[in-house]
C-alpha atoms as a PDB file:
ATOM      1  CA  UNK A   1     -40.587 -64.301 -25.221  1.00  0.00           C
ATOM      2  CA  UNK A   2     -40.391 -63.548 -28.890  1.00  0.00           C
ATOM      3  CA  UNK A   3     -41.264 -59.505 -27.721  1.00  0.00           C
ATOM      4  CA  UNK A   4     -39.336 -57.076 -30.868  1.00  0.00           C
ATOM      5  CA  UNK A   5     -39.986 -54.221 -28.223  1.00  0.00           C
ATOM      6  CA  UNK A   6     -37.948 -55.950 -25.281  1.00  0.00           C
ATOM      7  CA  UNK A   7     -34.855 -56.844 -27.954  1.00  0.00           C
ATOM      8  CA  UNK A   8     -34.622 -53.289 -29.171  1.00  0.00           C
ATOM      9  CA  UNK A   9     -34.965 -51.810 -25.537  1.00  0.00           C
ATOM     10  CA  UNK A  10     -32.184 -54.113 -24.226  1.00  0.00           C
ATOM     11  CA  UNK A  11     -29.299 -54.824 -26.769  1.00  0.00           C
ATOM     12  CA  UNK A  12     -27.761 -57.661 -25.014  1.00  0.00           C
ATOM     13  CA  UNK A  13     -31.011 -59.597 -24.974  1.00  0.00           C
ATOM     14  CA  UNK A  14     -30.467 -63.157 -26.487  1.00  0.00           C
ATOM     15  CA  UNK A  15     -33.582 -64.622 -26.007  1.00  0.00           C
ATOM     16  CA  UNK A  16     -35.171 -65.377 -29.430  1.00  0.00           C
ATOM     17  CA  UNK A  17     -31.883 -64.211 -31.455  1.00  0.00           C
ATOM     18  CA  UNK A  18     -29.077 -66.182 -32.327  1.00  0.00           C
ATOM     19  CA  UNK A  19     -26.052 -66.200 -29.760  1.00  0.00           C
ATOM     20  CA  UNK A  20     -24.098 -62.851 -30.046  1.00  0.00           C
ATOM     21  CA  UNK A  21     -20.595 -64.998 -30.184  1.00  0.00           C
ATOM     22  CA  UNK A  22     -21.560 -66.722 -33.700  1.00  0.00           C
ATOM     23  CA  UNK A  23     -23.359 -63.282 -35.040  1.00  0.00           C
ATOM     24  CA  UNK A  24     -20.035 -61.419 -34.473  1.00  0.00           C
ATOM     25  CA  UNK A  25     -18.032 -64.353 -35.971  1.00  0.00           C
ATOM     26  CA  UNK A  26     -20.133 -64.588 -39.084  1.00  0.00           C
ATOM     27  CA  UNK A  27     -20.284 -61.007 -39.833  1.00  0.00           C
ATOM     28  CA  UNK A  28     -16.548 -60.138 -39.499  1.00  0.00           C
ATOM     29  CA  UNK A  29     -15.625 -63.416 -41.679  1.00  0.00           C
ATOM     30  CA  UNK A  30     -17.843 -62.446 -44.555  1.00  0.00           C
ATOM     31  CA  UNK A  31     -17.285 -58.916 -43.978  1.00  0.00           C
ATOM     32  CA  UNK A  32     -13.113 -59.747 -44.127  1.00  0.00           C
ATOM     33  CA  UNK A  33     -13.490 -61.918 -46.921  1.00  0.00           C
ATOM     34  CA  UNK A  34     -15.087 -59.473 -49.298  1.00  0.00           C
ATOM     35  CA  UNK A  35     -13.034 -56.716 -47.768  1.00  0.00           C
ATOM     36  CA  UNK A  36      -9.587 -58.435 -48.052  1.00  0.00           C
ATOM     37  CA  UNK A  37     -10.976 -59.322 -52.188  1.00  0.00           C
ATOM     38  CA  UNK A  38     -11.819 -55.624 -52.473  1.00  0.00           C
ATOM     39  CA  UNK A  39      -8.885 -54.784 -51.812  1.00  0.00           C
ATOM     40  CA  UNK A  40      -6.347 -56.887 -53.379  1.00  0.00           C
ATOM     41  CA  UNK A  41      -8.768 -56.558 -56.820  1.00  0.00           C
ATOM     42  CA  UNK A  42      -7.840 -52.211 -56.052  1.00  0.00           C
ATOM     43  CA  UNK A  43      -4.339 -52.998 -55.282  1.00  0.00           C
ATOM     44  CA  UNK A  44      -3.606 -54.438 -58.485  1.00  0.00           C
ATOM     45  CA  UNK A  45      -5.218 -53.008 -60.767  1.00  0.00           C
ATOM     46  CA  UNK A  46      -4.292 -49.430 -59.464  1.00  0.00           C
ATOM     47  CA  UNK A  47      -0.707 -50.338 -58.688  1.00  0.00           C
ATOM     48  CA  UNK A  48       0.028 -53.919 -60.020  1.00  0.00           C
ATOM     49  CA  UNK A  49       0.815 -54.822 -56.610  1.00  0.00           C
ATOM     50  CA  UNK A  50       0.048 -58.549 -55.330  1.00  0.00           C
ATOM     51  CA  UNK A  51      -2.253 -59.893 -52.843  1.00  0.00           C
ATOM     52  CA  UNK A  52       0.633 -60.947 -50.165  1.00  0.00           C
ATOM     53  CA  UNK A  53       1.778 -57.209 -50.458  1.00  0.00           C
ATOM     54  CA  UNK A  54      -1.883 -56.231 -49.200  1.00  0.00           C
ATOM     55  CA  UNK A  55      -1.461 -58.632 -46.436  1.00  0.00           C
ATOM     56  CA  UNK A  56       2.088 -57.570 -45.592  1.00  0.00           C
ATOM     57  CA  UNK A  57       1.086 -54.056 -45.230  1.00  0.00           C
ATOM     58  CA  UNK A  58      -1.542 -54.610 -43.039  1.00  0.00           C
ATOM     59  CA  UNK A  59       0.874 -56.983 -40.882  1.00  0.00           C
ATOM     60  CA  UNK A  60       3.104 -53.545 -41.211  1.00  0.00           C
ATOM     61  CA  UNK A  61       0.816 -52.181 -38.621  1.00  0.00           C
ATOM     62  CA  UNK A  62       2.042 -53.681 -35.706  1.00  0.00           C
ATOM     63  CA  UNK A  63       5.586 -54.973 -37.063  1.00  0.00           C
ATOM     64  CA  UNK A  64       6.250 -51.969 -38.955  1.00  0.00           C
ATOM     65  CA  UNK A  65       8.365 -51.748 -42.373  1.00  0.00           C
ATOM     66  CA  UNK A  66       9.994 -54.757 -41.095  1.00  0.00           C
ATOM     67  CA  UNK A  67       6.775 -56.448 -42.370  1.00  0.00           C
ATOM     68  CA  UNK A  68       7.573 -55.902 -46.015  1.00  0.00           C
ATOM     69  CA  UNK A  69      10.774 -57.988 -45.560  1.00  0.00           C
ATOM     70  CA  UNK A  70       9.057 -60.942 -44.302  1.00  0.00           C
ATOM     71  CA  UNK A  71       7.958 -64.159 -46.032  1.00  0.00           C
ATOM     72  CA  UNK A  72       4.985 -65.901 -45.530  1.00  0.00           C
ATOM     73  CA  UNK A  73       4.107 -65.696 -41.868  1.00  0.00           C
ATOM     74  CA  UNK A  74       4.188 -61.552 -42.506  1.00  0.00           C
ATOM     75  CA  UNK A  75       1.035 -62.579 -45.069  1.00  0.00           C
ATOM     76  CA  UNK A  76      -0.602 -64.631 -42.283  1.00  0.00           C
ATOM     77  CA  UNK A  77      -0.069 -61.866 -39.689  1.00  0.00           C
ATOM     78  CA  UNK A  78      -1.687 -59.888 -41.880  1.00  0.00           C
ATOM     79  CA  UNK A  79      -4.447 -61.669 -42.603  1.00  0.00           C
ATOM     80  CA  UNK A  80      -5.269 -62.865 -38.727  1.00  0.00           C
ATOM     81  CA  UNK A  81      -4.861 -58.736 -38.285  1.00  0.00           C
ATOM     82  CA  UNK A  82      -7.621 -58.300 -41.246  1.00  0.00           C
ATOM     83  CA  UNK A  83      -9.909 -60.476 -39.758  1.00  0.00           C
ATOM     84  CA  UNK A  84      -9.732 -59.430 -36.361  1.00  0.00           C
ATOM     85  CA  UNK A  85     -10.138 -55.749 -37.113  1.00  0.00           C
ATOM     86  CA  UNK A  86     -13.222 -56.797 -39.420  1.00  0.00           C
ATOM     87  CA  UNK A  87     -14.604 -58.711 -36.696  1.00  0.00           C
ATOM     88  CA  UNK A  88     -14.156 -55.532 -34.178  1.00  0.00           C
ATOM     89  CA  UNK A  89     -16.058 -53.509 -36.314  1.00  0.00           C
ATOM     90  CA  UNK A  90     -18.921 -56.596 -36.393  1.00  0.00           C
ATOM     91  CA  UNK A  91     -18.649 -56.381 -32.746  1.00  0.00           C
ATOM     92  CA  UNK A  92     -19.191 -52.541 -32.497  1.00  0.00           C
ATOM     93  CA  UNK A  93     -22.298 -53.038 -34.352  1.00  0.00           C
ATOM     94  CA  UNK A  94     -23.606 -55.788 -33.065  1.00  0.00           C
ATOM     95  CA  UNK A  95     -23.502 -53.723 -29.477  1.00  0.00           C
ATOM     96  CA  UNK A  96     -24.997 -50.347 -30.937  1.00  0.00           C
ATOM     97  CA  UNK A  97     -27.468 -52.137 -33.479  1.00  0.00           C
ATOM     98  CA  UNK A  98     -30.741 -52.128 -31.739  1.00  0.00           C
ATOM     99  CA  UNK A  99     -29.829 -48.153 -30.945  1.00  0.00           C
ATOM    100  CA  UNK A 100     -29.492 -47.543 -34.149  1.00  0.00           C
ATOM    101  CA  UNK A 101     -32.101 -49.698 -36.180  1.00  0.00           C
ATOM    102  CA  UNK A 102     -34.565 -47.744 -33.492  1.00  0.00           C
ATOM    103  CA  UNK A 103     -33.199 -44.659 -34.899  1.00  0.00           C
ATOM    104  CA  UNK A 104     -32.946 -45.507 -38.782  1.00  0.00           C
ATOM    105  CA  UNK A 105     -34.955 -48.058 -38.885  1.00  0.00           C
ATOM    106  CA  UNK A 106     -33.601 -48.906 -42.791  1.00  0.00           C
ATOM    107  CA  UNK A 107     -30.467 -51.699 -42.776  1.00  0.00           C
ATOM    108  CA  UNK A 108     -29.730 -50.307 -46.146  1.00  0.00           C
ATOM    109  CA  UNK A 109     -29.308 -46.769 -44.882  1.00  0.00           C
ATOM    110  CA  UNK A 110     -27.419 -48.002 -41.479  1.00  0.00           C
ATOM    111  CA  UNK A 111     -24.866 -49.998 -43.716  1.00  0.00           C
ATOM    112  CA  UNK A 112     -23.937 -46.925 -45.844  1.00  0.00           C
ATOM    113  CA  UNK A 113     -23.353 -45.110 -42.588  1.00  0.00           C
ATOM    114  CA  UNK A 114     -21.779 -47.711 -41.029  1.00  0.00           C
ATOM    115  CA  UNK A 115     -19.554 -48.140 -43.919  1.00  0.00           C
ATOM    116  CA  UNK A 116     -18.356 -44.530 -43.789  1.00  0.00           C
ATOM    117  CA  UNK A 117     -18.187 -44.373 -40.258  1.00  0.00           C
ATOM    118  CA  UNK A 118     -15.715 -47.334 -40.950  1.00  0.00           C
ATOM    119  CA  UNK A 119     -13.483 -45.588 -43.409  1.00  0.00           C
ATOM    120  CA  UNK A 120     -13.359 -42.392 -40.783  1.00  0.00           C
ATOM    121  CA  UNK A 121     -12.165 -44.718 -38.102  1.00  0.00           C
ATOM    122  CA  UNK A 122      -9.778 -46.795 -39.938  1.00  0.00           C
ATOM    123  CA  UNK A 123      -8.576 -43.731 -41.604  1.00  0.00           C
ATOM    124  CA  UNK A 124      -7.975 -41.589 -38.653  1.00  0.00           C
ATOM    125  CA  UNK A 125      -7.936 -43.571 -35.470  1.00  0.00           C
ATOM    126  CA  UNK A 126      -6.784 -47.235 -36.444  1.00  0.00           C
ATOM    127  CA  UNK A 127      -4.452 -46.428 -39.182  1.00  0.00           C
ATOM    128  CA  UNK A 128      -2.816 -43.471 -37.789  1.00  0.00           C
ATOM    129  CA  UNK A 129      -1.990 -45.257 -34.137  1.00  0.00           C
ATOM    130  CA  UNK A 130      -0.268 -48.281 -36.137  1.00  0.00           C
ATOM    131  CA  UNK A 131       3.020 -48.543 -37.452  1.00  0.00           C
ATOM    132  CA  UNK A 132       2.014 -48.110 -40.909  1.00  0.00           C
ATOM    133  CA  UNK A 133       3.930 -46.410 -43.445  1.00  0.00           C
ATOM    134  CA  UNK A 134       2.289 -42.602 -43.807  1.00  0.00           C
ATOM    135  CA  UNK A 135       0.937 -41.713 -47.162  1.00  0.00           C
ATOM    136  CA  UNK A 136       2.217 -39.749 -49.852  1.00  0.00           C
ATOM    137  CA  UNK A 137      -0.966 -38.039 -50.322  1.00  0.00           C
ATOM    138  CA  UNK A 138      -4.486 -37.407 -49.584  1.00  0.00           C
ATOM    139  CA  UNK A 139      -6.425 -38.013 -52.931  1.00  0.00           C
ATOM    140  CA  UNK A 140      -9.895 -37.760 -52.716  1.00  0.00           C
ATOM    141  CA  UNK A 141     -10.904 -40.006 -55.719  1.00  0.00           C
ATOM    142  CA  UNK A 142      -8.849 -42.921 -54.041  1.00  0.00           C
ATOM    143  CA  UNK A 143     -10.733 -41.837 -50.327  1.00  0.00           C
ATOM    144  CA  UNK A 144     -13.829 -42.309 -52.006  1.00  0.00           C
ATOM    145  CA  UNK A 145     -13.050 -45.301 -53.809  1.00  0.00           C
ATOM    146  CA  UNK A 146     -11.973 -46.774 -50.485  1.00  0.00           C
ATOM    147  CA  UNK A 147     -14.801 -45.959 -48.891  1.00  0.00           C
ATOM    148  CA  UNK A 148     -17.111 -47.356 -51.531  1.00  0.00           C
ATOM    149  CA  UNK A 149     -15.727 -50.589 -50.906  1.00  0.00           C
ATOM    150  CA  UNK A 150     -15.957 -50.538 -47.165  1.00  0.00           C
ATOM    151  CA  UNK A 151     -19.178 -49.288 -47.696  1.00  0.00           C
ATOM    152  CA  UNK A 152     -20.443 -52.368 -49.978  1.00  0.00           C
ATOM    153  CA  UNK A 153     -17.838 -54.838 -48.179  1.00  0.00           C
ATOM    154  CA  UNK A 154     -17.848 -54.139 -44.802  1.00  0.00           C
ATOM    155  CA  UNK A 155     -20.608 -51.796 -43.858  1.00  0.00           C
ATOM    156  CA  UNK A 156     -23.408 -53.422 -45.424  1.00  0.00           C
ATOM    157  CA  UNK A 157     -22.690 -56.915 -45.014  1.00  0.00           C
ATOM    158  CA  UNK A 158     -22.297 -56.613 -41.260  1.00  0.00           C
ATOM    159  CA  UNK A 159     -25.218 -54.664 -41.169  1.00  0.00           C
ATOM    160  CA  UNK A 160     -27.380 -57.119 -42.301  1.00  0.00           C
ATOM    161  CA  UNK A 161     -26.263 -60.270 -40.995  1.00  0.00           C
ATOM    162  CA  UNK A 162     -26.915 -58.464 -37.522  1.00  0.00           C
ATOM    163  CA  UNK A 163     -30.172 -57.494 -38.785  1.00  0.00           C
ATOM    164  CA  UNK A 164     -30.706 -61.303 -39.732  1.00  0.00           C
ATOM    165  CA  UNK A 165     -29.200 -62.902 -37.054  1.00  0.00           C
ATOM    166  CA  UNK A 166     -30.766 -60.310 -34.197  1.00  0.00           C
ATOM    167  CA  UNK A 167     -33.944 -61.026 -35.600  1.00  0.00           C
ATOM    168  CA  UNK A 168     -36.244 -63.471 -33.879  1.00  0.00           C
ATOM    169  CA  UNK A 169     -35.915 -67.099 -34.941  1.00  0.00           C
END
């Protein structure tokens, strides 16, 4: 039962790993967390700009500028948006992990990837098809910045506790 070869051949396998429900959950809650730190730590010290903007901007996705008007439940939109997004991209890998880890084979190598990969799709598929305000600007040094972050935030962190938690018991 405890066969590595049968978990990386089929993906959904959950015999001998943890259930794929509480993986997912775990990974997009840390990987939110240190994400939604990340970037309220950027925020203000590049702009001066508080945490409940961060989350209000976010929120702006789906409610638009309107979001930047709002109080409090603006800030909670945004952070149920935050976590759900993070938690999509846990999902994502938790589906093409044992594809990939066959491939790579190195979780350190998969989370930089990952990370990028994340910053590409946030940056022009998620971000893009929201109601977000557009950017001035493209500025490279803030692009790679940003997708340090994701890279040591999000990318990594998911990466590994799917490595951990797809690993037999």
């Amino acid at each position: 039962m405890n066969n590595p070869v049968a978990m990386i051949t089929d993906p959904l396998r959950t015999t001998s790993i943890r259930p794929p429900f509480s993986t997912i959950l775990i990974a997009g809650l840390l990987a939110g967390t240190l994400d939604g730190i990340g970037a309220m730590i950027l925020a203000y010290f590049r702009n001066g700009v508080k945490p409940e903007v961060v989350f209000k901007y976010i929120a702006s996705g789906y409610f638009g500028p309107e979001a930047f008007k709002g109080g409090t439940a603006m800030v909670m939109y945004g952070i149920l948006f935050h976590y759900i997004i993070a938690t999509g991209w846990a999902l994502l890998l938790y589906v093409v992990y044992p594809y990939v880890i066959q491939s790579l084979q190195n979780k350190i190598i998969i989370g930089i990837i990952y990370g990028i990969v994340i910053w590409f799709g946030m940056n022009l598929i998620v971000v893009p098809a929201s109601n977000v305000p557009a950017a001035k600007e493209f500025n490279l040094i803030q692009a790679v910045i940003n997708a340090a972050i994701l890279v040591v935030a999000v990318g990594l962190p998911i990466t590994y506790v799917t490595a951990w938690r797809r690993s037999p018991k």
